[in-house]
Protein backbone atom coordinates (compact mmCIF):
# COMPACT_ATOMS: atom_id res chain seq x y z
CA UNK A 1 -157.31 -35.27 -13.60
CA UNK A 2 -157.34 -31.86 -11.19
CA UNK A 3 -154.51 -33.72 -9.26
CA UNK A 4 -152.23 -33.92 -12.46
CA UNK A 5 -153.01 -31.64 -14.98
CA UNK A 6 -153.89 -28.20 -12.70
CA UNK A 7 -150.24 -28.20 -10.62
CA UNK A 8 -149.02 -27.88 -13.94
CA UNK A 9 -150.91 -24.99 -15.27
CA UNK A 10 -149.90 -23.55 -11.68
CA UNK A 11 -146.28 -23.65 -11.87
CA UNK A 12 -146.36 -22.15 -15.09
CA UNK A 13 -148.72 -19.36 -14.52
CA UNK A 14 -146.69 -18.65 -11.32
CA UNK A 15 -143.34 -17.98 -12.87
CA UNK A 16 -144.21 -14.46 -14.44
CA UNK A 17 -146.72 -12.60 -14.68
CA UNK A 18 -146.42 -12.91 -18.58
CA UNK A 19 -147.09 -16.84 -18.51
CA UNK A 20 -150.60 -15.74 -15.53
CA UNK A 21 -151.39 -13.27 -18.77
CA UNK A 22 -151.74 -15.98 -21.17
CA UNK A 23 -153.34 -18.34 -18.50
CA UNK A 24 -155.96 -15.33 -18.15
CA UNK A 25 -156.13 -14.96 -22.25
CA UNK A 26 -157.33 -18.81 -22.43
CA UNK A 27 -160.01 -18.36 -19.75
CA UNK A 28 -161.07 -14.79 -21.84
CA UNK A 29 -161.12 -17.28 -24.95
CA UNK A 30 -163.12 -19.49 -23.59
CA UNK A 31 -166.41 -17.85 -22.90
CA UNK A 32 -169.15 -18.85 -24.83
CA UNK A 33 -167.17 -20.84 -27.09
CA UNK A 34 -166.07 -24.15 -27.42
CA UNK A 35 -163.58 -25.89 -25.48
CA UNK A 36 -161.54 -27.68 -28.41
CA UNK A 37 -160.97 -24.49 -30.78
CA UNK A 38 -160.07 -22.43 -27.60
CA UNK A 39 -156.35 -23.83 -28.22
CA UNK A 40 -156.39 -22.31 -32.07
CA UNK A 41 -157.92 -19.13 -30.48
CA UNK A 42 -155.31 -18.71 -28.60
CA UNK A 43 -152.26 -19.72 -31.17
CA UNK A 44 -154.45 -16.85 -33.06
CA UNK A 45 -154.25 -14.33 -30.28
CA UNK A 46 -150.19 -15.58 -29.70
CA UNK A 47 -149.62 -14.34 -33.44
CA UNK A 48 -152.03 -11.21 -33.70
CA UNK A 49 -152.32 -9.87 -30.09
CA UNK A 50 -154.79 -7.48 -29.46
CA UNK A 51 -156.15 -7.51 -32.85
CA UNK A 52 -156.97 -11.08 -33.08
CA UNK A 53 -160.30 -11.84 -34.06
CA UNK A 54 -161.47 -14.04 -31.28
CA UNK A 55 -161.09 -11.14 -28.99
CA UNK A 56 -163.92 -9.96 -29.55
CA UNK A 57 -167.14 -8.25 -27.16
CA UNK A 58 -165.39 -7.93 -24.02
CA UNK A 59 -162.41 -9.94 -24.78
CA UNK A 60 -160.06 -7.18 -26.00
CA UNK A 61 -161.07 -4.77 -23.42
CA UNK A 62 -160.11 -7.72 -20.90
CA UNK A 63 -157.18 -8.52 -23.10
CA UNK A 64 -155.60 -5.51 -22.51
CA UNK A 65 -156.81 -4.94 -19.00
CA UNK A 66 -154.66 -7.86 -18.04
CA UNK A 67 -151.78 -6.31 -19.65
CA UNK A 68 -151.98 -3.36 -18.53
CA UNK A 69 -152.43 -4.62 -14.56
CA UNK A 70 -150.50 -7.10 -14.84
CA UNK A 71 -148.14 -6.92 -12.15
CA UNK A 72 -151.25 -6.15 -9.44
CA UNK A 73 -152.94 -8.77 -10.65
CA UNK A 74 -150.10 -11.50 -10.61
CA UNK A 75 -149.39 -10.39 -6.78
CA UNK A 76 -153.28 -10.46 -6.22
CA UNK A 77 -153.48 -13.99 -7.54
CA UNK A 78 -150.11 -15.75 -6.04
CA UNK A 79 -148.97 -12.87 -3.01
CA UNK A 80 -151.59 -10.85 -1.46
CA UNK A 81 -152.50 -11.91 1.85
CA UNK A 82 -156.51 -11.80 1.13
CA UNK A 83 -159.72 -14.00 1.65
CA UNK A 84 -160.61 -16.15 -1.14
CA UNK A 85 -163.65 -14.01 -1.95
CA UNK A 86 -161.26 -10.91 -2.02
CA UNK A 87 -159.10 -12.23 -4.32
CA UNK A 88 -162.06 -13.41 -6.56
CA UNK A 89 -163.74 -10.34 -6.36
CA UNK A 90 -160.32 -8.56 -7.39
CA UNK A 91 -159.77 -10.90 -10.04
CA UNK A 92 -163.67 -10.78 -11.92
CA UNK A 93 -162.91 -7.03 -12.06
CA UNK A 94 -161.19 -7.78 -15.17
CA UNK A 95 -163.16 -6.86 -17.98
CA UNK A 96 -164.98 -10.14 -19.54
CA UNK A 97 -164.63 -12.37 -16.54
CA UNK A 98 -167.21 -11.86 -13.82
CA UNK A 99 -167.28 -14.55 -11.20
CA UNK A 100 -167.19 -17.60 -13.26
CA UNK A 101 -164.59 -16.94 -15.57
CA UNK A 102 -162.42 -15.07 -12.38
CA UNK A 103 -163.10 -18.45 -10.76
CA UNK A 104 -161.86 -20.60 -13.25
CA UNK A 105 -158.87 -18.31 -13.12
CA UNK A 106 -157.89 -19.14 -9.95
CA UNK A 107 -158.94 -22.61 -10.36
CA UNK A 108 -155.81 -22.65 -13.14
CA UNK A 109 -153.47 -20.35 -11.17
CA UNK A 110 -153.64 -21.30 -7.56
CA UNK A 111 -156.31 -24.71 -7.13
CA UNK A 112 -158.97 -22.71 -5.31
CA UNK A 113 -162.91 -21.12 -6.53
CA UNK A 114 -163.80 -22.61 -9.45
CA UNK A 115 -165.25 -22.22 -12.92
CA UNK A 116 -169.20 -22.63 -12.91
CA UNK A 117 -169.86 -21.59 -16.67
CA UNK A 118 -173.01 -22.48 -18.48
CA UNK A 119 -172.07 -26.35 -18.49
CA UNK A 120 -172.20 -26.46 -14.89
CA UNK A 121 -175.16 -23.54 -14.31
CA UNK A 122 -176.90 -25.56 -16.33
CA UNK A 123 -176.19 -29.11 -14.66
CA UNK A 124 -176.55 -28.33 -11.30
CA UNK A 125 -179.89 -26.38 -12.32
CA UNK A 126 -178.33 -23.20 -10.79
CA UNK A 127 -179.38 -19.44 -12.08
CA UNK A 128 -176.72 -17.42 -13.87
CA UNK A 129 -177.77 -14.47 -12.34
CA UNK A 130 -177.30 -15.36 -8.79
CA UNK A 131 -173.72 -14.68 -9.91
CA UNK A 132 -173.88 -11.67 -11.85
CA UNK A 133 -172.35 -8.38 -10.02
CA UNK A 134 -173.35 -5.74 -12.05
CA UNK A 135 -173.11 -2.04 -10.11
CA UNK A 136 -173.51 -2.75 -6.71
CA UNK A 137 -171.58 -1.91 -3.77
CA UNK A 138 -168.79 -3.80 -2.61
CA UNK A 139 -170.21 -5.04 0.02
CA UNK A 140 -172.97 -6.47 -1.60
CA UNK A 141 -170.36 -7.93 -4.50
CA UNK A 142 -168.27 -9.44 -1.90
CA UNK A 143 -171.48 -10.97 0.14
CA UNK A 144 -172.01 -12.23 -3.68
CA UNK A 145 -168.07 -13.75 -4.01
CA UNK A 146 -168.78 -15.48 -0.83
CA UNK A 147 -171.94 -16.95 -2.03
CA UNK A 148 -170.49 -17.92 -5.42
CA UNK A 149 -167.42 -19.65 -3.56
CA UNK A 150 -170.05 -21.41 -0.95
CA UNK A 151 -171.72 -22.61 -3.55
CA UNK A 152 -168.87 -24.49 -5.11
CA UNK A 153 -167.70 -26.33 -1.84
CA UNK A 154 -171.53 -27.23 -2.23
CA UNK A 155 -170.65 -28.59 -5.25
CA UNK A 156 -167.90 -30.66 -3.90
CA UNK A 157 -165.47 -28.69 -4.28
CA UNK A 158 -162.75 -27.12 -6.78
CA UNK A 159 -161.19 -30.48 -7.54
CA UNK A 160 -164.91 -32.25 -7.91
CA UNK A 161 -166.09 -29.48 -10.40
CA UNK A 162 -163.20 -29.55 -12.55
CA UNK A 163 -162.90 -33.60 -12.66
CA UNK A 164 -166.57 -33.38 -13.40
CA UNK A 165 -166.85 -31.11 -15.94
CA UNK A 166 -164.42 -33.16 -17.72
CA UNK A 167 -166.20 -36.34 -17.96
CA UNK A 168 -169.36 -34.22 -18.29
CA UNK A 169 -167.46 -32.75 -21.40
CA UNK A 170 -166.25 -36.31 -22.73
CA UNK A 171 -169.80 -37.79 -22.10
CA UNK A 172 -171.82 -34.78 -24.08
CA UNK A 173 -169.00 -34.62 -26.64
CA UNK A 174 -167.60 -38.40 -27.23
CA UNK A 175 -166.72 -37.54 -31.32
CA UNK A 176 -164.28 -34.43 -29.92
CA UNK A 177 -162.82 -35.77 -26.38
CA UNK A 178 -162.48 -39.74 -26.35
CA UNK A 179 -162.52 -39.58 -22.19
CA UNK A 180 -162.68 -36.93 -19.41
CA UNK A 181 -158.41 -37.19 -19.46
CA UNK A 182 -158.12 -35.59 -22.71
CA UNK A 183 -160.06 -32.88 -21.75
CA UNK A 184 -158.65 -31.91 -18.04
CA UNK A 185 -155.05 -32.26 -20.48
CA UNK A 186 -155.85 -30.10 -23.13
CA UNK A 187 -156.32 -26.96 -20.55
CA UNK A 188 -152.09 -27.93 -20.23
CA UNK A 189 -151.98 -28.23 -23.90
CA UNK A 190 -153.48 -25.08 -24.69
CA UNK A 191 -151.80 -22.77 -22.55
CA UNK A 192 -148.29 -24.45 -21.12
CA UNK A 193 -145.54 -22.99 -23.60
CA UNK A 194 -142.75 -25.42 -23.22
C-alpha cells in the first residue's frame, strides 16, 4: 500500500509548493477527525479557503501559516540538507501540527517520520505526551524529534506504520473501508488534483 499509493502523493507534493500546501491542508484536516470526511473537508476548504469551516481551532492559524511560508517550507521538506529530526522539528512548527501531524507530513511528501496520531498512540499503548513540545528549548525539542523518530523505526518503520494503520483502519471500520487498500488510496484520492 506505502509502496504504491505514497510515491504518488510525493511526486505531486514535490512539483510546487502550491500542490506541498494542499498536501499540508489534508494532514491539518485530519486531526481529530475522521479519515473518510477528510476528502469533503478538504473539497470545502478548495472552495472557501481560509474561511472554511473545518478550519477550525488551530487549523486556520496553520492554514495560513503554510501559505504564508510556503516557499521555506517546500525547500525545508524536499531541499535543505538537514537531519531528519531537523526537518521534523522545522516542519511541527507549523501551527496545528506538532510532531505527529509534521510526521505524517513528511510521511506524504518525502517517505520518511511518520504519523503516530491517536490510532497508533493508542495501539502501541504509547503516551501522547511523550511527544508534545510545548515551550522548551530547542535542544530539548530536537532531543524530543529524535525520540519521536526512534520510536517509529521501533515501530517498524515509516512503511510498517502506514500499511498498518490501514488495515488497522479497515479492521475497526469494515462498514466505511472494505480493506486496508481503500484506505492507503484514498490519502491519493483526497489530495492528488489530476
Amino acid at each position: 500500500m506505502f509502496k504504491q499509493h505514497q510515491p504518488q502523493i510525493a511526486q505531486y507534493a514535490c512539483k510546487s509548493p502550491d500542490n506541498m500546501c494542499r498536501v499540508i491542508d489534508m494532514v491539518l484536516l485530519s486531526i481529530q477527525q475522521p479519515w473518510h470526511n477528510v476528502g469533503n473537508m478538504l473539497k470545502d476548504v478548495d472552495e472557501k479557503g481560509s474561511e472554511s469551516s473545518f478550519l477550525f481551532g488551530s487549523k486556520r492559524p496553520g492554514f495560513e501559516y503554510v501559505r504564508h511560508n510556503k516557499r521555506s517550507l517546500y525547500n525545508t521538506i524536499f531541499y535543505e540538507n538537514m537531519t531528519q529530526e531537523e526537518r521534523l522539528l522545522t516542519v511541527a512548527g507549523t501551527p496545528g501540527l506538532g510532531l505527529p501531524k509534521a510526521g505524517f507530513v513528511l510521511q506524504l511528501c518525502i517517505g520518511e517520520a511518520g504519523c503516530l496520531d491517536v490510532h497508533n498512540l493508542n495501539r502501541f499503548d504509547l503516551s501522547p505526551n511523550a511527544f508534545k513540545l510545548g515551550k522548551v528549548k530547542y535542544d530539548t525539542a530536537l532531543k524530543k524529534a529524535k525520540f519521536y523518530l526512534q520510536t517509529i523505526e521501533n515501530l517498524g518503520g515509516c512503511e510498517s506504520l502506514w500499511d498498518s494503520w490501514c488495515e488497522f483502519m479497515a479492521d475497526k471500520y469494515p462498514k466505511r473501508f472494505p480493506n486496508a487498500d481503500y484506505v492507503s488510496q484514498l490519502h491519493v484520492e483526497f489530495v492528488v488534483v489530476k
